[in-house]
N, C-alpha and C. Protein backbone atom coordinates (compact mmCIF):
# COMPACT_ATOMS: atom_id res chain seq x y z
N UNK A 1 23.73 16.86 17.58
CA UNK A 1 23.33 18.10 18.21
C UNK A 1 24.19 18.31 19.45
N UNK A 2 24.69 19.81 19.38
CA UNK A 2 25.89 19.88 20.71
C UNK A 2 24.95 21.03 21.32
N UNK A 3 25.19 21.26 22.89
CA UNK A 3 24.55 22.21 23.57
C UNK A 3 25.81 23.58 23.62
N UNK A 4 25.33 24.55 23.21
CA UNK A 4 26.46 25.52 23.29
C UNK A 4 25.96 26.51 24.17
N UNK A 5 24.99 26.48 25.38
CA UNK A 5 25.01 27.37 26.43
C UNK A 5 23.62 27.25 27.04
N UNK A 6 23.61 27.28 28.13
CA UNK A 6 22.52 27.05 29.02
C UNK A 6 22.36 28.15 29.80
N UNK A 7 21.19 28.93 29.84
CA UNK A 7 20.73 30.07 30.62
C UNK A 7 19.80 29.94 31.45
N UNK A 8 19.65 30.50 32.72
CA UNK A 8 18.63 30.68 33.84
C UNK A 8 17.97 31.30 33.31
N UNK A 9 16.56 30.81 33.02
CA UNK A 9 15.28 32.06 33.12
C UNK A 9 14.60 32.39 34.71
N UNK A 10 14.93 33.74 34.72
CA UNK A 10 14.20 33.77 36.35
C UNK A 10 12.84 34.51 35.92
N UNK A 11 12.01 34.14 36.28
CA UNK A 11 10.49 34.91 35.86
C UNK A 11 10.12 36.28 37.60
N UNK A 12 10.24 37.50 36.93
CA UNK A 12 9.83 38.26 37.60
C UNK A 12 8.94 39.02 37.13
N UNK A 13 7.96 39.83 37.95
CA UNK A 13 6.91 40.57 37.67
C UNK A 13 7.24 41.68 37.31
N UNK A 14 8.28 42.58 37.31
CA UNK A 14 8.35 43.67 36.54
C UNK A 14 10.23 43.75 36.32
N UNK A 15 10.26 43.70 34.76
CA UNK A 15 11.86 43.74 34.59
C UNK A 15 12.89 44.45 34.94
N UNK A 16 12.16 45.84 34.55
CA UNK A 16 13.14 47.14 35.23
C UNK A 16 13.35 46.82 36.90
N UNK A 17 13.09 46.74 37.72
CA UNK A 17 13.04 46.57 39.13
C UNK A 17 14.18 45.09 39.35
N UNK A 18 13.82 44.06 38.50
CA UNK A 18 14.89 43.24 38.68
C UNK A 18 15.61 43.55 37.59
N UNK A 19 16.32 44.19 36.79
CA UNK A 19 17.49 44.74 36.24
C UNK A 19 17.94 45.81 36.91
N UNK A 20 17.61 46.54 37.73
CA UNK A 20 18.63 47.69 39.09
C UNK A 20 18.91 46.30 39.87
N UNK A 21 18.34 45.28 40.39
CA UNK A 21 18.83 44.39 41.50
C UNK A 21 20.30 43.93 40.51
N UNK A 22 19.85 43.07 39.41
CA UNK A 22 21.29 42.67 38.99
C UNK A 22 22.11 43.63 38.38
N UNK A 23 21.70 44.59 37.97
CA UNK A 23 22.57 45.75 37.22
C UNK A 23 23.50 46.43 38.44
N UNK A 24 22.87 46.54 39.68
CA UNK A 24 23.39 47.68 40.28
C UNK A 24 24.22 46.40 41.52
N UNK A 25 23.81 45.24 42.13
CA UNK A 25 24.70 44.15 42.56
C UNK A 25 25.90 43.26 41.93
N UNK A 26 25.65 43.45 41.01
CA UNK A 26 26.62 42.15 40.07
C UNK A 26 27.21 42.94 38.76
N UNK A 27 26.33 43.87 38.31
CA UNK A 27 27.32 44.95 37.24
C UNK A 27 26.73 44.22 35.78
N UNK A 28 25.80 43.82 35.81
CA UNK A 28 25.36 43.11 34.93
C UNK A 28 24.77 44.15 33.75
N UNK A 29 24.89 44.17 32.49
CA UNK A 29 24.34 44.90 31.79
C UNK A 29 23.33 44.29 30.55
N UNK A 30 22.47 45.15 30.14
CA UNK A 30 21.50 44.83 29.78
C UNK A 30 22.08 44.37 27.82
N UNK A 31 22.18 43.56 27.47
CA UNK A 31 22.33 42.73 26.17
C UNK A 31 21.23 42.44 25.05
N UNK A 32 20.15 42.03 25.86
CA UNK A 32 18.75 42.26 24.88
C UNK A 32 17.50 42.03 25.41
N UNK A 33 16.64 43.31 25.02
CA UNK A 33 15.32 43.36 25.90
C UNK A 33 14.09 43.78 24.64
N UNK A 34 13.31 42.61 24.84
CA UNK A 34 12.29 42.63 23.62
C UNK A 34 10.83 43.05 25.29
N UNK A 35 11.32 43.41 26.41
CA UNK A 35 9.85 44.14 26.95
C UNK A 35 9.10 42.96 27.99
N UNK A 36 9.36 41.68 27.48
CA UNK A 36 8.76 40.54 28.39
C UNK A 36 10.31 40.04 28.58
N UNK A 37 11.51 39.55 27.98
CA UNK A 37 12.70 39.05 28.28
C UNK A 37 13.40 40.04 27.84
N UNK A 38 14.10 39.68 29.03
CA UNK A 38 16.03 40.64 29.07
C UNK A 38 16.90 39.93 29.27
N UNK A 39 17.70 40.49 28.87
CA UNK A 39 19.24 39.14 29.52
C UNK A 39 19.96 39.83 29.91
N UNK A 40 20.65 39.77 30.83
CA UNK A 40 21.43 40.69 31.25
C UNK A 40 23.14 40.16 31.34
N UNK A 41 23.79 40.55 31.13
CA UNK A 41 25.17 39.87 30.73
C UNK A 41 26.38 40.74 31.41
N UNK A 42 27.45 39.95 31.86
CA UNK A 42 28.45 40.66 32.22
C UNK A 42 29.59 40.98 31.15
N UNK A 43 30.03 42.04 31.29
CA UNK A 43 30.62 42.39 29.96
C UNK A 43 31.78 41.54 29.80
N UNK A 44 32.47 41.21 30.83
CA UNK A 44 33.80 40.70 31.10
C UNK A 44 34.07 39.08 30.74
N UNK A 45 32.50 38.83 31.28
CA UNK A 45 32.86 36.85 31.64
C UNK A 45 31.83 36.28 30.58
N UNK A 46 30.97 36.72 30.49
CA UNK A 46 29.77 36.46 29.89
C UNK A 46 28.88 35.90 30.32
N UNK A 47 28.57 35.82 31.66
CA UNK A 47 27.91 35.26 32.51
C UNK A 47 26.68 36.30 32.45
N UNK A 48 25.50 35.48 32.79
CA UNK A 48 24.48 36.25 32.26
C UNK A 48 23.24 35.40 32.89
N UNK A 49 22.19 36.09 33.42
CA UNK A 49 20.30 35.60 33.56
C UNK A 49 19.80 36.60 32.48
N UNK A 50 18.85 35.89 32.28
CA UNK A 50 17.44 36.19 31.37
C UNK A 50 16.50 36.19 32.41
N UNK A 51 15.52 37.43 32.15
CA UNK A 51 14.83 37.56 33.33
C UNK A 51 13.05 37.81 32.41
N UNK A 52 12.20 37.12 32.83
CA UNK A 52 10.89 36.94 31.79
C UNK A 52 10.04 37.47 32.73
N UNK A 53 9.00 38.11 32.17
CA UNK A 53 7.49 38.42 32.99
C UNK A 53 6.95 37.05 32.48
N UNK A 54 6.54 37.03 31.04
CA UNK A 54 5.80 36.02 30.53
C UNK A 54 5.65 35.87 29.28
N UNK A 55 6.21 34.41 28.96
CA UNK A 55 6.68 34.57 27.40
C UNK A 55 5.62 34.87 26.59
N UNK A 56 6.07 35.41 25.72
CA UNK A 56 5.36 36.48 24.49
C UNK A 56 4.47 35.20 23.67
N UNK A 57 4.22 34.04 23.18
CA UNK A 57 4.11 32.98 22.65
C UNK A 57 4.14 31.83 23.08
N UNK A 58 4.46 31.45 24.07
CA UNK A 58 4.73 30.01 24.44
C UNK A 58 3.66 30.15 25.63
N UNK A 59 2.99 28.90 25.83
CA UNK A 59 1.84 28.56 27.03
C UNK A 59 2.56 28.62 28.41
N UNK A 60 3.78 28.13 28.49
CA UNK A 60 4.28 28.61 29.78
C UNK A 60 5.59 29.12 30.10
N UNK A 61 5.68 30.04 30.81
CA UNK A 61 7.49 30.08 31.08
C UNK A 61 8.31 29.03 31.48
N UNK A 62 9.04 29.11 30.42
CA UNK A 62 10.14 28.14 31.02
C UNK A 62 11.47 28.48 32.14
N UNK A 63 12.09 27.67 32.84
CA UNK A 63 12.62 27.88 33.58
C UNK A 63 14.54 27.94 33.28
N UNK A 64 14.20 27.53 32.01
CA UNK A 64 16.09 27.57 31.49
C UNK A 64 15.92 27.12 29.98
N UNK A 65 17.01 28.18 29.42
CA UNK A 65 17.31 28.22 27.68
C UNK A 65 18.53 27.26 27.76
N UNK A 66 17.91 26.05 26.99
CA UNK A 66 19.12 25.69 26.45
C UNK A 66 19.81 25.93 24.67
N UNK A 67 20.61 25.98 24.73
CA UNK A 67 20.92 26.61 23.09
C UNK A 67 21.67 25.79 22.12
N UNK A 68 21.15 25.09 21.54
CA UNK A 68 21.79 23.88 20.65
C UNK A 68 22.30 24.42 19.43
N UNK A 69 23.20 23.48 18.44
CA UNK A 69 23.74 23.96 17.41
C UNK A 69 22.71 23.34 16.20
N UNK A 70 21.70 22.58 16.38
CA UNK A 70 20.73 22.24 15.87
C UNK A 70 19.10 21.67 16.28
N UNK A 71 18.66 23.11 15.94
CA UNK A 71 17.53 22.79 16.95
C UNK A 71 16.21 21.62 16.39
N UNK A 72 17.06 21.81 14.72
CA UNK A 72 15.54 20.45 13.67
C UNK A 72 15.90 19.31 14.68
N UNK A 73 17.60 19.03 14.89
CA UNK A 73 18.32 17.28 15.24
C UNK A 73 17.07 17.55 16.64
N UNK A 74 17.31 18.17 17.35
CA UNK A 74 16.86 18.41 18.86
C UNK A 74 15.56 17.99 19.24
N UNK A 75 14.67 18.38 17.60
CA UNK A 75 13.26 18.78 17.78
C UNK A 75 12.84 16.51 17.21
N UNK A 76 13.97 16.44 16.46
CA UNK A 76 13.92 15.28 16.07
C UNK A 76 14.21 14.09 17.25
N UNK A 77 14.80 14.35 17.97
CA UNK A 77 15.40 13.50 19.40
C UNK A 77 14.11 13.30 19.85
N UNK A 78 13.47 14.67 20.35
CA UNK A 78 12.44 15.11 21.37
C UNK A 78 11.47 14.05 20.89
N UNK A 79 10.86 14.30 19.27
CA UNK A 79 9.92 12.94 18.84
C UNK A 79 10.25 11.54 19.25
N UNK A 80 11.17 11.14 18.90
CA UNK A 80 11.64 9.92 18.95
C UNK A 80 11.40 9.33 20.44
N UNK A 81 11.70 9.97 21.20
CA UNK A 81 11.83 9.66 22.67
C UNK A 81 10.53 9.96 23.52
N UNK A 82 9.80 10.06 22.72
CA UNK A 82 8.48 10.41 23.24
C UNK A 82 8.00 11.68 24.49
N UNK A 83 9.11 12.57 24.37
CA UNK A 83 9.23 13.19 25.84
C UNK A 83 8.16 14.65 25.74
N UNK A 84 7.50 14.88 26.37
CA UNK A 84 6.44 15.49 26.57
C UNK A 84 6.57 17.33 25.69
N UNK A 85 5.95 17.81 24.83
CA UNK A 85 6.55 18.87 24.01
C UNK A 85 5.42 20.01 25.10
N UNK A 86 5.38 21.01 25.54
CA UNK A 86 4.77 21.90 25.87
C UNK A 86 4.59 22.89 24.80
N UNK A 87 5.30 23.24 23.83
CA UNK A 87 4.99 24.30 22.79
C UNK A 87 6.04 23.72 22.09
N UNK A 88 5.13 23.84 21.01
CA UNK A 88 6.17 22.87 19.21
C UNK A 88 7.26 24.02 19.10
N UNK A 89 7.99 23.45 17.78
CA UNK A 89 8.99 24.08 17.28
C UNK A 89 8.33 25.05 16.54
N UNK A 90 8.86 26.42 16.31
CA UNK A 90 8.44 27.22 15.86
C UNK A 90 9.67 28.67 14.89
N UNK A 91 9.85 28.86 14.48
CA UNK A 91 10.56 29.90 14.34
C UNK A 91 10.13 31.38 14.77
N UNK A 92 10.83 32.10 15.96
CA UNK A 92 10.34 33.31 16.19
C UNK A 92 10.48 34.70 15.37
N UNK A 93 9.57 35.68 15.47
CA UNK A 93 10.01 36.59 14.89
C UNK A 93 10.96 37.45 14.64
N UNK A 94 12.11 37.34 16.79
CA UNK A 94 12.82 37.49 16.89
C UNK A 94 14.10 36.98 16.26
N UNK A 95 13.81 36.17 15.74
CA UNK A 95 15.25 35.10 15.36
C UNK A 95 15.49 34.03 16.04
N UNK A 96 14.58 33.33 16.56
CA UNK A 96 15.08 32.58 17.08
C UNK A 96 14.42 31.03 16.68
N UNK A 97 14.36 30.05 16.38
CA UNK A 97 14.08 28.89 16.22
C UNK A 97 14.13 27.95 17.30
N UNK A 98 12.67 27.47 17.82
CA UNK A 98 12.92 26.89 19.12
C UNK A 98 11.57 26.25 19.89
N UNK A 99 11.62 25.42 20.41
CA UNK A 99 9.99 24.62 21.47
C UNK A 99 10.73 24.54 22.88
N UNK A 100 9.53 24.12 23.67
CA UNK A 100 9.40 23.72 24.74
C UNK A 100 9.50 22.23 25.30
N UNK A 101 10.14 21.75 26.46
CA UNK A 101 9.47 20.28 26.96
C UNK A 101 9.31 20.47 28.21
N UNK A 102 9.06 19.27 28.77
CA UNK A 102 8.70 19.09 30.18
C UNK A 102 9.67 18.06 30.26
N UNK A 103 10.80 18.69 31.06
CA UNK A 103 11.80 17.57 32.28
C UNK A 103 11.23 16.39 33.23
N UNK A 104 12.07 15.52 33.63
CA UNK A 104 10.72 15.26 34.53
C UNK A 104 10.98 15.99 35.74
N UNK A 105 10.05 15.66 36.76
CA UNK A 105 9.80 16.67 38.12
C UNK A 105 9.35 18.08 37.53
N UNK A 106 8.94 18.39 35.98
CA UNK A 106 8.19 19.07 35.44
C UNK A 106 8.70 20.14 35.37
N UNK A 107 10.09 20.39 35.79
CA UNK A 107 10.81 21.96 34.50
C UNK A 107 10.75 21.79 33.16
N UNK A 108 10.28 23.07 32.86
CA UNK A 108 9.81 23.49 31.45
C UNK A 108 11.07 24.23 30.99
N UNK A 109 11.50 23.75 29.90
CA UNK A 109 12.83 23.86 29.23
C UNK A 109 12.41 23.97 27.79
N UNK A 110 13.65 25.35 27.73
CA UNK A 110 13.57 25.95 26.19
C UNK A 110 14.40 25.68 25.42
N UNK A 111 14.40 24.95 24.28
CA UNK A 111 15.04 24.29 23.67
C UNK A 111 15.61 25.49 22.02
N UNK A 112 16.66 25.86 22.28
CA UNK A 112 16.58 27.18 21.04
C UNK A 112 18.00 26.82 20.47
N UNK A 113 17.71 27.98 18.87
CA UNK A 113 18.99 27.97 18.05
C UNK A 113 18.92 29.10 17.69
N UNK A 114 19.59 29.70 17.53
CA UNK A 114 19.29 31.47 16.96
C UNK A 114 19.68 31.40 15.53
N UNK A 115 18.68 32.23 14.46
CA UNK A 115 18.86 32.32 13.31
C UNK A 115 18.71 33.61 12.54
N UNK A 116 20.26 33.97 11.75
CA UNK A 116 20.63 35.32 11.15
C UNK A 116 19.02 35.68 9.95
């Protein structure tokens, strides 16, 4: 399992209000918004936050997407190692295939693979 991109989730209370902060400071444009998450991306670099009210499904927000090239190997590590799961693996409706853990010092990390 290789990590192919790691994203900031910043959790704010209303999205539109923090998409003028990064849209209209940093030029950031909006890439994909399902209403609770947006991501906002620069067209140029690809640099990009995801910005959450509160995830749609999962018990808590997490604080950063990581994006693996296999999320079964990932979900298989996570068992093995006994490391604390906050929300199982699941496939979303969105497309996406993916759980939760707990880091220690207790960041909640999203463990995802996106699927066509």
């Amino acid at each position: 399992m290789r990590i192919m991109s790691v994203t900031t989730n910043l959790t704010v209370p209303d999205i539109d209000e923090a998409r003028t902060f990064w849209s209209g400071l940093f030029g950031l444009t909006t890439e994909m918004d399902l209403g609770w998450v947006a991501r906002l991306t620069d067209p140029t670099t690809g640099a990009h936050v995801q910005l959450v009210t509160s995830d749609a499904t999962a018990p808590e927000d997490s604080a950063l997407t990581v994006k693996v090239d296999d999320v079964d190997e990932a979900w298989r590590q996570v068992q093995d190692r006994g490391v604390e799961v906050v929300h199982p693996i699941v496939t979303e409706e969105w497309g996406v295939r993916r759980f939760f853990v707990r880091a220690p010092g207790g960041t909640v990390v999203n463990i995802a693979q996106h699927h066509d």
